[in-house]
C-alpha atoms as a PDB file:
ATOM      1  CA  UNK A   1     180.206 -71.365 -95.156  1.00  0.00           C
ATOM      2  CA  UNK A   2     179.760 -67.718 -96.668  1.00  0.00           C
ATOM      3  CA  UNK A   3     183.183 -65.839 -96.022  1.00  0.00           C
ATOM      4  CA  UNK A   4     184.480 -62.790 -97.350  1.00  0.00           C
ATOM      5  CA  UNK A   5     187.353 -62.100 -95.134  1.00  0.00           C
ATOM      6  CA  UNK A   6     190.389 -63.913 -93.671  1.00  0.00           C
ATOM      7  CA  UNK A   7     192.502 -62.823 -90.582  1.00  0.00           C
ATOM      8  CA  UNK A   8     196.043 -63.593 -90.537  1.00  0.00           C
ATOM      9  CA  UNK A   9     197.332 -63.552 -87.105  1.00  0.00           C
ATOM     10  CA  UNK A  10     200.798 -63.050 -86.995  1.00  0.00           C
ATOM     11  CA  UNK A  11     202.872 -63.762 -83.131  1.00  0.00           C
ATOM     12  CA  UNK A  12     206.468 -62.227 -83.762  1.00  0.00           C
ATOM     13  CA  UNK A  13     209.268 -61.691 -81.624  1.00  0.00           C
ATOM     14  CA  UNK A  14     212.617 -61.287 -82.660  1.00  0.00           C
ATOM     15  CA  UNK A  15     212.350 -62.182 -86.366  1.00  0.00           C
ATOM     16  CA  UNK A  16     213.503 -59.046 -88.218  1.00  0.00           C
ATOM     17  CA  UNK A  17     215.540 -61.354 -90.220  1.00  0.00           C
ATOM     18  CA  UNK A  18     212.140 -63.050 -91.518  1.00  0.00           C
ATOM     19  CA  UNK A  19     208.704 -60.734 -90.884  1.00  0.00           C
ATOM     20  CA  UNK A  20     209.084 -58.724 -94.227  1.00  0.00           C
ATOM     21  CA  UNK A  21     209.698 -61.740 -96.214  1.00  0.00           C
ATOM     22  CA  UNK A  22     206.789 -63.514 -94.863  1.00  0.00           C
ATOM     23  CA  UNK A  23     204.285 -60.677 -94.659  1.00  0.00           C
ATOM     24  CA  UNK A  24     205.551 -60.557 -98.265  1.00  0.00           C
ATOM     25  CA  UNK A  25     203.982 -64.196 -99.034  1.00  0.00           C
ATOM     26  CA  UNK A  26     201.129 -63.556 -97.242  1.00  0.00           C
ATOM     27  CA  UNK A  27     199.666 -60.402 -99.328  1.00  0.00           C
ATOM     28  CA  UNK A  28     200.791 -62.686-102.461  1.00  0.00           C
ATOM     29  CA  UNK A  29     198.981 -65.686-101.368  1.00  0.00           C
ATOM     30  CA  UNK A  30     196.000 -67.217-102.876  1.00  0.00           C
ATOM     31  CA  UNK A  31     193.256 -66.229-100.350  1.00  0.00           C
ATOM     32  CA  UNK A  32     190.666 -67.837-102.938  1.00  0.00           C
ATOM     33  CA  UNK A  33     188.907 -64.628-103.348  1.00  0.00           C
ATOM     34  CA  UNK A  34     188.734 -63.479 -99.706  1.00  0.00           C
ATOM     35  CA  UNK A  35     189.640 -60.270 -98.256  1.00  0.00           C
ATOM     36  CA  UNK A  36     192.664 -59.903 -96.815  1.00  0.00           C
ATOM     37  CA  UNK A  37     193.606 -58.720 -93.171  1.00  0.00           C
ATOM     38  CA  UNK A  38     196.580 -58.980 -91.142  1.00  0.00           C
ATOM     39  CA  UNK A  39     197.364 -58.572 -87.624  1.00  0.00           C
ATOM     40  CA  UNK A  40     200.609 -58.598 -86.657  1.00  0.00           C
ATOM     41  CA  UNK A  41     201.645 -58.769 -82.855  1.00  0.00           C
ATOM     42  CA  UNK A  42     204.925 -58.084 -81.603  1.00  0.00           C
ATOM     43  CA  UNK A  43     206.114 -59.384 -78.267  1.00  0.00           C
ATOM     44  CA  UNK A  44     208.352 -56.950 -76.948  1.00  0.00           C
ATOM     45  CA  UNK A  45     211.176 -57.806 -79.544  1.00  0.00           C
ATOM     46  CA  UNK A  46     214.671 -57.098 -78.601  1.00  0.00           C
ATOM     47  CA  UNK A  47     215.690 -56.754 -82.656  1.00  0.00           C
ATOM     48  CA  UNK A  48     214.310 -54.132 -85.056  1.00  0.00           C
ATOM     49  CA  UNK A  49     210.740 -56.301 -85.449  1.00  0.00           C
ATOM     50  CA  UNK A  50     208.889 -53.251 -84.449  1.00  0.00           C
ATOM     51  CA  UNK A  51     210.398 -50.918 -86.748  1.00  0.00           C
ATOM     52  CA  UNK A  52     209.701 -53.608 -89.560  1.00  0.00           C
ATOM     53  CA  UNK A  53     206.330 -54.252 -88.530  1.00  0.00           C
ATOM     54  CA  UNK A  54     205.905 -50.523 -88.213  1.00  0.00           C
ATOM     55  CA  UNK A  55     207.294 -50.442 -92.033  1.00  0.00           C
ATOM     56  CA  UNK A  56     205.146 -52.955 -93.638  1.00  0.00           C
ATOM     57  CA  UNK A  57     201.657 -51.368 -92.012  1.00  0.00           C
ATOM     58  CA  UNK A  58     202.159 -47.988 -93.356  1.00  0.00           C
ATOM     59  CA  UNK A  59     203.156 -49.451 -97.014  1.00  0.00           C
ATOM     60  CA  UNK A  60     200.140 -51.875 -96.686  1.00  0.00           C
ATOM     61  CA  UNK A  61     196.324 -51.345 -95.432  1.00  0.00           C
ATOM     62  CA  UNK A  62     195.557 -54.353 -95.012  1.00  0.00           C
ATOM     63  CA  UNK A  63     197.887 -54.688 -91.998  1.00  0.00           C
ATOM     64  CA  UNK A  64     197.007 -54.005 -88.398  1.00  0.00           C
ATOM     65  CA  UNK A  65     199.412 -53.909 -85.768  1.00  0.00           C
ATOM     66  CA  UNK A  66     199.955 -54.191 -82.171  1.00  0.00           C
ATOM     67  CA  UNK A  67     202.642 -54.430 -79.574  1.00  0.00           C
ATOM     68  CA  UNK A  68     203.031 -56.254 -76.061  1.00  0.00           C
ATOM     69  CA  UNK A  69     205.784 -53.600 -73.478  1.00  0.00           C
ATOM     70  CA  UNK A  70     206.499 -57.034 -71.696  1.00  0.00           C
ATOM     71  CA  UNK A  71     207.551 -60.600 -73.436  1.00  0.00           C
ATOM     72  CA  UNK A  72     204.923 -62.942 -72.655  1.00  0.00           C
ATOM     73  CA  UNK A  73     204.946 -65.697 -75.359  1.00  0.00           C
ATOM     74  CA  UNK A  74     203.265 -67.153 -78.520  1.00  0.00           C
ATOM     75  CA  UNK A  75     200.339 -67.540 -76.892  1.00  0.00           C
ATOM     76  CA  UNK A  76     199.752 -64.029 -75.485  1.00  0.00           C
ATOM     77  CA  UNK A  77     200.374 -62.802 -78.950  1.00  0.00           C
ATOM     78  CA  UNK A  78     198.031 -65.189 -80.241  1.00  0.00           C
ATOM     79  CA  UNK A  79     195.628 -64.042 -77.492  1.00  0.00           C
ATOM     80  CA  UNK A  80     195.776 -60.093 -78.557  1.00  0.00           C
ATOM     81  CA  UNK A  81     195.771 -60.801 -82.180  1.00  0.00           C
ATOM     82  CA  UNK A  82     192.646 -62.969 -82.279  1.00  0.00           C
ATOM     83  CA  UNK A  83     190.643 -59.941 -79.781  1.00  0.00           C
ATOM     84  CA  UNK A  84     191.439 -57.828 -83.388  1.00  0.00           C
ATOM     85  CA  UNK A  85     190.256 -59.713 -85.532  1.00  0.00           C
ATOM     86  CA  UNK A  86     187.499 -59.268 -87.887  1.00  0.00           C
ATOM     87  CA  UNK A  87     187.849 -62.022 -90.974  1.00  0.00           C
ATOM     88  CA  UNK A  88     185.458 -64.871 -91.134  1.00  0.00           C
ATOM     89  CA  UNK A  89     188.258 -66.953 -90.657  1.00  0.00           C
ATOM     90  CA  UNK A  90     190.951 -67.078 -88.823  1.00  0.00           C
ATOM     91  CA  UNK A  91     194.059 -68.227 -89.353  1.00  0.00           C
ATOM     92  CA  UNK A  92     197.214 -68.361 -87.681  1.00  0.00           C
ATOM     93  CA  UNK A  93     200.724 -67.604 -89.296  1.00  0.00           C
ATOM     94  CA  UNK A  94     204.097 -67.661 -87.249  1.00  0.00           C
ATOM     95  CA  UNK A  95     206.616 -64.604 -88.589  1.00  0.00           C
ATOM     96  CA  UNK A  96     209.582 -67.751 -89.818  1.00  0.00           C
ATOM     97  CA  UNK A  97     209.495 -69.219 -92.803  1.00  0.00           C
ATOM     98  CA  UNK A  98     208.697 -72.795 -91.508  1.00  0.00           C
ATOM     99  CA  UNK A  99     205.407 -72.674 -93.014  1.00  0.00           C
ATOM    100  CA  UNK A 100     204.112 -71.659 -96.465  1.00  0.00           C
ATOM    101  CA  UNK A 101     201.203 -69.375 -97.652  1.00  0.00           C
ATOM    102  CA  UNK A 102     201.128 -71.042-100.842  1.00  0.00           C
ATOM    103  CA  UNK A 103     199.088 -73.763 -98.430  1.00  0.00           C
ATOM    104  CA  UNK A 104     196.407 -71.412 -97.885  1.00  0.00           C
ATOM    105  CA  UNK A 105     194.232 -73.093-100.225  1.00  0.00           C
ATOM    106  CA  UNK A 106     194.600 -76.047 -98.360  1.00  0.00           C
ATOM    107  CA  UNK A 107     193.497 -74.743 -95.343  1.00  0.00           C
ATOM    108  CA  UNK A 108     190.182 -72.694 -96.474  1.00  0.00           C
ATOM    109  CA  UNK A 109     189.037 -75.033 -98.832  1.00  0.00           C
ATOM    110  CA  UNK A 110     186.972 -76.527 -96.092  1.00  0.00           C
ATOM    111  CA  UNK A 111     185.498 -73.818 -94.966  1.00  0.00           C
ATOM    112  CA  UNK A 112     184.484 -72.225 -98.210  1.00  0.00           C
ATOM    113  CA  UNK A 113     182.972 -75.750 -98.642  1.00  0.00           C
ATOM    114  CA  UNK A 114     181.074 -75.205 -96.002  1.00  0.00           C
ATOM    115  CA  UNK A 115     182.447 -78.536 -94.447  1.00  0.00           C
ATOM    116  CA  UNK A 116     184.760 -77.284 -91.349  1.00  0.00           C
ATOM    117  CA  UNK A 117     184.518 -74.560 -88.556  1.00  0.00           C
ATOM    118  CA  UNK A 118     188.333 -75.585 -87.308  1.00  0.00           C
ATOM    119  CA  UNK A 119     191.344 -76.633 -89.706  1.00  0.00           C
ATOM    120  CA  UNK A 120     194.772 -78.263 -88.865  1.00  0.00           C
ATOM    121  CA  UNK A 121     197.283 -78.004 -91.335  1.00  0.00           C
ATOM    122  CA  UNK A 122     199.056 -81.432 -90.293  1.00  0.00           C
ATOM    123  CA  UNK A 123     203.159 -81.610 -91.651  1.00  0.00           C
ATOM    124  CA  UNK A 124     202.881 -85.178 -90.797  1.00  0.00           C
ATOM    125  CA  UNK A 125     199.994 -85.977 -93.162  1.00  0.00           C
ATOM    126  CA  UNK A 126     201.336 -85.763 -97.071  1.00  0.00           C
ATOM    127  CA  UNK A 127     202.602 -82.108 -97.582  1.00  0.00           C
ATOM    128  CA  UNK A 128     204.671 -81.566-100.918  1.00  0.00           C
ATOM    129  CA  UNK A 129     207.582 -81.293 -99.289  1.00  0.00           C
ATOM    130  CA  UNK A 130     209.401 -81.233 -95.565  1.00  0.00           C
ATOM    131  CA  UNK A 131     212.711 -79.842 -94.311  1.00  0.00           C
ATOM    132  CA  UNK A 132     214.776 -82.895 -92.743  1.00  0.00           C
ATOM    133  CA  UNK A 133     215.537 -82.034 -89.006  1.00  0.00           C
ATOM    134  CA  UNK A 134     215.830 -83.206 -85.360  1.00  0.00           C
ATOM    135  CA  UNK A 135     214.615 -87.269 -85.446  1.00  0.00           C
ATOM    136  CA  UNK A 136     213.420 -86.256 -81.617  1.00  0.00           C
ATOM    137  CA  UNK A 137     211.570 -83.482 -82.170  1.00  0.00           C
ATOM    138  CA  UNK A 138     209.625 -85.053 -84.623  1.00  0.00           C
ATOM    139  CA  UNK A 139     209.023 -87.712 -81.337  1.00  0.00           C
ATOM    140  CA  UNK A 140     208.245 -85.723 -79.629  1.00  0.00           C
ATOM    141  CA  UNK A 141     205.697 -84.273 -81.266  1.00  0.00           C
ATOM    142  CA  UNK A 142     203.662 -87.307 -82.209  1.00  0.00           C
ATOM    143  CA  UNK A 143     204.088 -88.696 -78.362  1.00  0.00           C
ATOM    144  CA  UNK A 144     202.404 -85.046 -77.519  1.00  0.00           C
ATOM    145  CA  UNK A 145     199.764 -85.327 -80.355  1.00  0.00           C
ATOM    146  CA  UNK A 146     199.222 -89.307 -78.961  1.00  0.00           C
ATOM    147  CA  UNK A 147     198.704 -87.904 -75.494  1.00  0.00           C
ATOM    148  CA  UNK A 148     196.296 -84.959 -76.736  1.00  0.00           C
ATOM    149  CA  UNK A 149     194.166 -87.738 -78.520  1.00  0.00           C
ATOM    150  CA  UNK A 150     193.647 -89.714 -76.014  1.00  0.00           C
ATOM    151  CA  UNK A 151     192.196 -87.022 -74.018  1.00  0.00           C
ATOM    152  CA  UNK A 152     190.110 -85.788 -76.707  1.00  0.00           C
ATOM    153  CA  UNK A 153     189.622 -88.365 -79.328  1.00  0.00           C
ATOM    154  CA  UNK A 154     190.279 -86.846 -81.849  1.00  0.00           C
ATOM    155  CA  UNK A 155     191.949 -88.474 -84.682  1.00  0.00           C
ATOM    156  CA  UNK A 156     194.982 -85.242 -85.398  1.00  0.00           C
ATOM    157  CA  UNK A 157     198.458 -86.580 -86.419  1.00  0.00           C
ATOM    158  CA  UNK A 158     199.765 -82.641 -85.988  1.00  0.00           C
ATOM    159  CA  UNK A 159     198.282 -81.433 -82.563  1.00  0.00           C
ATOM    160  CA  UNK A 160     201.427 -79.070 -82.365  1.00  0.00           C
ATOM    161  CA  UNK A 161     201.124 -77.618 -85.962  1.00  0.00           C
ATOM    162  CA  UNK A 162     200.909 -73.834 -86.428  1.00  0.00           C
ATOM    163  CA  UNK A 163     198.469 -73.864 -89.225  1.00  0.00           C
ATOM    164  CA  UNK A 164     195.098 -73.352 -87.320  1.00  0.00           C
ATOM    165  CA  UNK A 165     192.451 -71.975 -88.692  1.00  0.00           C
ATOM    166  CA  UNK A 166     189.246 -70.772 -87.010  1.00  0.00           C
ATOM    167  CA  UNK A 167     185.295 -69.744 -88.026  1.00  0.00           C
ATOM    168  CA  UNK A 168     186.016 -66.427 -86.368  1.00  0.00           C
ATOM    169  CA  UNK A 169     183.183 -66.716 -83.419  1.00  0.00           C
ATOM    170  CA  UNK A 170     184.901 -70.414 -82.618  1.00  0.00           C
ATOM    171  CA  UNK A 171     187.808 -68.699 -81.724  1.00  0.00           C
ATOM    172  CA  UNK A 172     186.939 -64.951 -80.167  1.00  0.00           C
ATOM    173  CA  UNK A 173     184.587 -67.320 -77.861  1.00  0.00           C
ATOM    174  CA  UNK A 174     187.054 -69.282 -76.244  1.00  0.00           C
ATOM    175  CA  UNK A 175     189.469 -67.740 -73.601  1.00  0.00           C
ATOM    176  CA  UNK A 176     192.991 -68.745 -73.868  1.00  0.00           C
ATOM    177  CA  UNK A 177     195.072 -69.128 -70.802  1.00  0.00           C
ATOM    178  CA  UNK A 178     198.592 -70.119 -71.940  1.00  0.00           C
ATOM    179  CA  UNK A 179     201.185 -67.573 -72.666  1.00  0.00           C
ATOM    180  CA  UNK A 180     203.777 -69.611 -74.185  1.00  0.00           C
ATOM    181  CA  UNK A 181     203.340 -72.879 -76.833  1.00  0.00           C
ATOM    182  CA  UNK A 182     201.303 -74.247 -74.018  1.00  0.00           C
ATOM    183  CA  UNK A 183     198.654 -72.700 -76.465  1.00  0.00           C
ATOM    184  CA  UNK A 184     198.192 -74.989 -78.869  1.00  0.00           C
ATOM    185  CA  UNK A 185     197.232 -78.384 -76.679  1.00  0.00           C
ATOM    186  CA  UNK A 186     194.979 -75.858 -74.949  1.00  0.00           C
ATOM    187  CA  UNK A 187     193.193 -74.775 -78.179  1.00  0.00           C
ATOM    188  CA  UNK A 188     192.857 -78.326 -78.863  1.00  0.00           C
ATOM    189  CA  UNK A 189     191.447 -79.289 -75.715  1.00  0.00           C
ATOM    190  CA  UNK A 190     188.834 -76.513 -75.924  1.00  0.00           C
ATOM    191  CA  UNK A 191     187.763 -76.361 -79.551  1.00  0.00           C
ATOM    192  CA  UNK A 192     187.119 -80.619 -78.786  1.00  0.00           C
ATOM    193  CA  UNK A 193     185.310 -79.425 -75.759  1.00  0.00           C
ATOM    194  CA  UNK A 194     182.746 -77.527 -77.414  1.00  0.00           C
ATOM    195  CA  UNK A 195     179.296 -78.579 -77.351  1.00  0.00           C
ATOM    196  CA  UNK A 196     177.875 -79.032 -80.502  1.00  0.00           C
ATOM    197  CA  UNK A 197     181.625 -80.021 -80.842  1.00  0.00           C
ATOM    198  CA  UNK A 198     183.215 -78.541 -84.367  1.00  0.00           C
ATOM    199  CA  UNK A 199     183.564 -79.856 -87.507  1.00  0.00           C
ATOM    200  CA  UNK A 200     187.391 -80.356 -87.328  1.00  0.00           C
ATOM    201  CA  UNK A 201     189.538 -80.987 -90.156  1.00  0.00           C
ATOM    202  CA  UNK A 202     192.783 -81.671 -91.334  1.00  0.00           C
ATOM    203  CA  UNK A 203     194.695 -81.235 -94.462  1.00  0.00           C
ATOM    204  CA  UNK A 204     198.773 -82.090 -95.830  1.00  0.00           C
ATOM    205  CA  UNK A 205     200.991 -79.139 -95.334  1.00  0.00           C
ATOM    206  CA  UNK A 206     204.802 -78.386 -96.397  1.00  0.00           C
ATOM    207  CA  UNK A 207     206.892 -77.314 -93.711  1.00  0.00           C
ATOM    208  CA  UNK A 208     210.661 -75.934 -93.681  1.00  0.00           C
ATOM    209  CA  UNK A 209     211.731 -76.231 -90.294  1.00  0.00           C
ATOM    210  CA  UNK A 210     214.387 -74.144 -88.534  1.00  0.00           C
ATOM    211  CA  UNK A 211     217.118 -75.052 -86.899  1.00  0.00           C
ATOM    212  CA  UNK A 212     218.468 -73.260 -83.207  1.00  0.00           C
ATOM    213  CA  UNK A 213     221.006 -71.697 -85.334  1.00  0.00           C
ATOM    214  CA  UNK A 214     218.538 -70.288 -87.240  1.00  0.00           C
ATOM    215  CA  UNK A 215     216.486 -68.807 -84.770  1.00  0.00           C
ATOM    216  CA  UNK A 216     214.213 -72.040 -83.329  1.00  0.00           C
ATOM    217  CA  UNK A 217     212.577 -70.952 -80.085  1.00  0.00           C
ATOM    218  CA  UNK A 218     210.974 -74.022 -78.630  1.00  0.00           C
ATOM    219  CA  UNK A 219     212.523 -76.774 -76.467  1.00  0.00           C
ATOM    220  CA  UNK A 220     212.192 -79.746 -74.169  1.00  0.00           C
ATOM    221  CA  UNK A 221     210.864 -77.261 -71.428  1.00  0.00           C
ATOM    222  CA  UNK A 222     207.896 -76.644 -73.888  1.00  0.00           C
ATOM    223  CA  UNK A 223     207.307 -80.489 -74.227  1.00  0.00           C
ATOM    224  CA  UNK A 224     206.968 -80.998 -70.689  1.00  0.00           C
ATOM    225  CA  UNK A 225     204.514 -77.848 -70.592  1.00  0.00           C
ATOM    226  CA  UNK A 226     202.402 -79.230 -73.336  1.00  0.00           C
ATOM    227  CA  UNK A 227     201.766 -82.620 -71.438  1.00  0.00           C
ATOM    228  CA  UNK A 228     200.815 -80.620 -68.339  1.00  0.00           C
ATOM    229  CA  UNK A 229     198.415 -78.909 -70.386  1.00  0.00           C
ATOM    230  CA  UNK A 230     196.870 -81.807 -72.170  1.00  0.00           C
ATOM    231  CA  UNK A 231     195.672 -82.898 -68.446  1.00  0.00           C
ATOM    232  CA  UNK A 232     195.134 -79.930 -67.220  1.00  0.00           C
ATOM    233  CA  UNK A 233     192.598 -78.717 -70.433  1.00  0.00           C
ATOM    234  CA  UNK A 234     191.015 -81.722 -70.374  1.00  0.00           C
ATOM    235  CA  UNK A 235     190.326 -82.889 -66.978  1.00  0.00           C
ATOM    236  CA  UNK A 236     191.097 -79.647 -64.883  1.00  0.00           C
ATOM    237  CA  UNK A 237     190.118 -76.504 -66.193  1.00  0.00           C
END
């Protein structure tokens, strides 16, 4: 694949504590030559995200921002940031610190291979290292990513990672319906939908999971979401 430029999608709400420090590792991370770009959405944060956001665009050009008046969800975000980009890739970044830049590499090598038009960065699949947290969650998330397989046969171990990245036309071409995590067994559903279906791939990430403490957003409400949306993306819609 010939890229020049990556989009970094960032979904944020209520992480002033964290959006500096991880737009930070971003603009330091290894883009392997690419040009950088970085949209950053905020959904109607109650904290001071917007002023940070607002912060880190005018010290940096190679951030573009935008801003929901309403909470919607991760999804929504996702949904605005994606309609602004303009990398070859996409790829999407949450505004914690659960997940690393320093993967980046990871995640474009296939593309700048010219073997993949979607990554997965899977934590479940030989990262460096892992944060020890909730035994269920972890469950949880394998019984969704079971469910989501067996629906689309694919092969993922992570269907519920945050690390996806996109061929940029993959992406802006598919219409996302889910405003909340729903998003991601949607994405999945469509992207192995497609017809030629993508060249999906999947690749070992780190991850350094929160806990609720320390600012965690999803719950069991989201699980039961995310099965209703493996049938409904699959069979329904």
């Amino acid at each position: 694949m010939t890229a020049t430029k990556l989009t970094v999608v960032i979904p944020c709400y209520n992480e002033e504590k964290t959006l500096a420090a991880i737009v930070e590792r971003v603009l330091a991370a290894d883009c392997c030559g690419l040009d950088l770009e970085i949209v950053i959405v905020d959904d109607a944060s109650r904290d001071r995200s917007v002023e940070v956001m607002a912060e880190l665009a005018a010290r940096h050009p190679e951030i573009t921002t935008a801003g929901h008046a309403v909470n919607q969800g991760k999804g929504a975000a996702l949904r605005t940031g994606f309609a602004k980009a303009t990398g070859d890739i996409v790829l999407v970044q949450d505004a914690d610190l659960e997940y690393s830049p320093a993967d980046y590499p990871k995640l474009l090598k296939p593309f700048l291979d010219g073997r993949a038009d979607v990554v997965f960065g899977s934590r479940f699949k030989g990262g460096d290292e892992s944060r020890v947290l909730y035994f269920w969650h972890s469950i949880g998330n394998k019984v969704l990513t079971l469910a989501s397989n067996m629906f689309t046969d694919l092969n993922l171990t992570d269907m519920e990672t945050c690390y996806k990245a996109f061929r940029r036309e993959i992406i802006q071409g598919i219409a996302i319906v889910e405003n909340r995590f729903g998003f991601e067994p949607e994405i999945t559903a469509k992207v192995a939908r497609l017809r030629p279906r993508p060249r999906i791939y999947e690749v070992g990430i780190s991850y350094s999971g929160r806990t609720y403490e320390e600012g965690k957003k999803i719950g069991w409400r989201d699980g039961v979401r995310a099965l209703y949306c493996i049938v409904r993306y699959n069979l329904l819609d």
